[in-house]
Protein backbone atom coordinates (compact mmCIF):
# COMPACT_ATOMS: atom_id res chain seq x y z
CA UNK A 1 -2.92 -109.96 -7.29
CA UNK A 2 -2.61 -107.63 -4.04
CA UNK A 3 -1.47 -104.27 -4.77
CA UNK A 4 1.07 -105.07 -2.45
CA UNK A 5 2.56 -108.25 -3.92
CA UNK A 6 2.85 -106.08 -7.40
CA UNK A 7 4.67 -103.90 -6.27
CA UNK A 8 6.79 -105.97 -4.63
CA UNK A 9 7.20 -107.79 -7.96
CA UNK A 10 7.70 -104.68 -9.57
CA UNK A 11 10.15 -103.58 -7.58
CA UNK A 12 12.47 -106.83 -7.64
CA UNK A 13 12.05 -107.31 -11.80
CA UNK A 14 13.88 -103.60 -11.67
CA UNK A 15 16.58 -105.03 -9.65
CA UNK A 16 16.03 -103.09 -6.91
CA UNK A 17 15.65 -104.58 -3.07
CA UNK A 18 12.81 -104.45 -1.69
CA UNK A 19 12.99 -102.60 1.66
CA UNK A 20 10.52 -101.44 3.71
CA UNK A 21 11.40 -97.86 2.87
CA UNK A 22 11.76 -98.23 -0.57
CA UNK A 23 8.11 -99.85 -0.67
CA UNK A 24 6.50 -97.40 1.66
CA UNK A 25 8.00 -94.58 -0.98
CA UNK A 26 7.13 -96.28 -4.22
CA UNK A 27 3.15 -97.07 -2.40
CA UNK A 28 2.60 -93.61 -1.40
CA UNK A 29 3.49 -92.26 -5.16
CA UNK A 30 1.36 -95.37 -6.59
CA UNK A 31 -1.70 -93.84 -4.06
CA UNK A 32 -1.50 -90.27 -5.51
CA UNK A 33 -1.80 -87.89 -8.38
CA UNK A 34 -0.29 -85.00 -7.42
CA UNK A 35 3.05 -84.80 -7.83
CA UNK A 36 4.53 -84.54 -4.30
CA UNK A 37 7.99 -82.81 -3.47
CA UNK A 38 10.34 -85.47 -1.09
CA UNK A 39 9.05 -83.70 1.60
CA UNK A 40 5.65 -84.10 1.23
CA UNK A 41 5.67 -88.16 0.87
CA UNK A 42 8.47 -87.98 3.93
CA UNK A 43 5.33 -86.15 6.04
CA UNK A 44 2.92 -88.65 4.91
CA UNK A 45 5.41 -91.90 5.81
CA UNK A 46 5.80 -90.30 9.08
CA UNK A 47 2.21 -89.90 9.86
CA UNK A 48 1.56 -93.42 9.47
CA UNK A 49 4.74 -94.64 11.18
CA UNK A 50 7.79 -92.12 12.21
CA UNK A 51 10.29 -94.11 10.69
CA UNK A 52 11.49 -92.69 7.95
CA UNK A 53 14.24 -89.86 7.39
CA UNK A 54 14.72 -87.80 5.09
CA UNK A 55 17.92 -89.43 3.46
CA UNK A 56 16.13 -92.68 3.49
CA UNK A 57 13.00 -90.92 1.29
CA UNK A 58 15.48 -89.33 -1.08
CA UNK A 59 17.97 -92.11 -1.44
CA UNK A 60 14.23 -93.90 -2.32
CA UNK A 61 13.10 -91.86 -4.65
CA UNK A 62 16.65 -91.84 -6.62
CA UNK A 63 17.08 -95.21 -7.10
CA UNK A 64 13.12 -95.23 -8.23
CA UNK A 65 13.97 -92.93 -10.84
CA UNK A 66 16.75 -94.70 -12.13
CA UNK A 67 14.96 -97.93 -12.79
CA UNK A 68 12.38 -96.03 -14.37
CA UNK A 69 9.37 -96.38 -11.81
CA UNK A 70 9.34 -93.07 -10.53
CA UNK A 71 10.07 -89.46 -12.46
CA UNK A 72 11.15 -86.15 -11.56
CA UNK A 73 8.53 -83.65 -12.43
CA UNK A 74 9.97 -80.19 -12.54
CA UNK A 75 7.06 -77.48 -13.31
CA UNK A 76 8.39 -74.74 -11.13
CA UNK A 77 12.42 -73.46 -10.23
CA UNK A 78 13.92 -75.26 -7.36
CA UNK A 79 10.58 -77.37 -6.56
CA UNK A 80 11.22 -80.94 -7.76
CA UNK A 81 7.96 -82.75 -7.65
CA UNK A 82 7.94 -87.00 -8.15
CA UNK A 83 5.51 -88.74 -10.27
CA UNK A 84 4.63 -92.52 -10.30
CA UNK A 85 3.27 -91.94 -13.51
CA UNK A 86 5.85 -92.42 -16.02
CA UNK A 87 3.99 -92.48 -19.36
CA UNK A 88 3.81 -89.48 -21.55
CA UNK A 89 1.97 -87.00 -20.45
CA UNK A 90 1.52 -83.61 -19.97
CA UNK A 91 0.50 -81.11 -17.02
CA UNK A 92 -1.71 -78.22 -15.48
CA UNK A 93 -0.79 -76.15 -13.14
CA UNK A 94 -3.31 -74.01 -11.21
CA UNK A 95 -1.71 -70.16 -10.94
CA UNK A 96 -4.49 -70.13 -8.05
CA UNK A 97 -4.15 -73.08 -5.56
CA UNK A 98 -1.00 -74.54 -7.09
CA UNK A 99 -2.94 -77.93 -7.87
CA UNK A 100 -1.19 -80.52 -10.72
CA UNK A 101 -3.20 -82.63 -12.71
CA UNK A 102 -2.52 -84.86 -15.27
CA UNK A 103 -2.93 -84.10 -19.17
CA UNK A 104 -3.32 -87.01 -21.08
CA UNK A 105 -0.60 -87.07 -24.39
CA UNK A 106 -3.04 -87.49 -26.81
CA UNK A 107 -5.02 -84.43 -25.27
CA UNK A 108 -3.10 -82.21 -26.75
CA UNK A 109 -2.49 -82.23 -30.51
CA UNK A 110 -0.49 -80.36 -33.02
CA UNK A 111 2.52 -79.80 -30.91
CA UNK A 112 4.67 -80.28 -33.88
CA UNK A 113 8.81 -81.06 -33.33
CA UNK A 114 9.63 -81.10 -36.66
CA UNK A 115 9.51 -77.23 -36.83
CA UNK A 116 12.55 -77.27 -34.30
CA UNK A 117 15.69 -75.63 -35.44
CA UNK A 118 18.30 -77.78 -37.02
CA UNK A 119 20.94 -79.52 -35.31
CA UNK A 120 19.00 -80.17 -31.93
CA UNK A 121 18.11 -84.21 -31.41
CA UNK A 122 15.01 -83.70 -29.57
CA UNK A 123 14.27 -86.63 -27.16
CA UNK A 124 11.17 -85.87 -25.83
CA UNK A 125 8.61 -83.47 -24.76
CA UNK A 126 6.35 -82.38 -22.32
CA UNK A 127 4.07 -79.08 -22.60
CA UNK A 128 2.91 -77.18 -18.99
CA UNK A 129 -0.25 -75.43 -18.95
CA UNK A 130 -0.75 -73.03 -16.49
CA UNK A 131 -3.96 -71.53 -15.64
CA UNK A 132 -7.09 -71.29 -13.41
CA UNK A 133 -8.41 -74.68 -12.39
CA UNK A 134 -12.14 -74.89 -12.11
CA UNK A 135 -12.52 -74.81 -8.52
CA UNK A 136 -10.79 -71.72 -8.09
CA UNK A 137 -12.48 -69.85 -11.11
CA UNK A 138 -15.88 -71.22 -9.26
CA UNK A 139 -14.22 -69.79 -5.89
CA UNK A 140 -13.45 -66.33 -8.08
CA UNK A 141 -16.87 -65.96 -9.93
């Protein structure tokens, strides 16, 4: 099956419309790993064709997080970053060059929940590592 024709499929078995702006949004995420702001996939739509505004990409992007396609990645205050990638994981941010990447869940073990106070219903979890990624620590040595 064409990438296109699954997403399409996806799309519809969420019960969302397929329009072309919705499908241009939901593509670009598919196409990338890392973790653009609303902004940043409105600039690449518009490259290709200067159609889209930026209601259109946000309205998008909300009702792709509702159905559970799409998820709001929030690794630094007031930057909300979107992620196609919606099974657990974990992330890296580079202190350096800002870069995201991707931690797989079962990369990191022994984060343990059970040792969380009483009374809190934890839900779930994410851990953000922040460092020096190895470009830039090749670009610093």
């Amino acid at each position: 099956m064409r990438q296109q024709d699954a997403i399409i499929q996806t799309l519809k078995a969420k019960g969302l419309r397929v329009t072309p702006q919705r499908f241009a949004v939901y593509a670009n995420l598919l196409d990338r790993c890392d973790h653009p702001t609303a902004e940043q996939v409105l600039s690449d739509l518009n490259q290709e064709a200067p159609t889209s505004s930026q209601s259109t990409v946000y309205t998008s992007l909300q009702a792709l997080c509702e159905v559970g396609l799409v998820r709001e990645v929030l690794l630094e205050e007031g930057v909300c970053r979107y992620d196609a990638n919606v099974l657990p994981h974990h992330h890296f941010c580079c202190r350096c060059c800002g870069r995201i990447e991707d931690i797989a869940w079962e990369d990191l073990q022994g984060v343990s929940i059970d040792r969380v106070r009483s009374g809190l219903q934890v839900e779930s979890y994410e851990v953000t590592l922040r460092g020096c990624c190895e470009q830039c620590q090749s670009a610093n040595s």
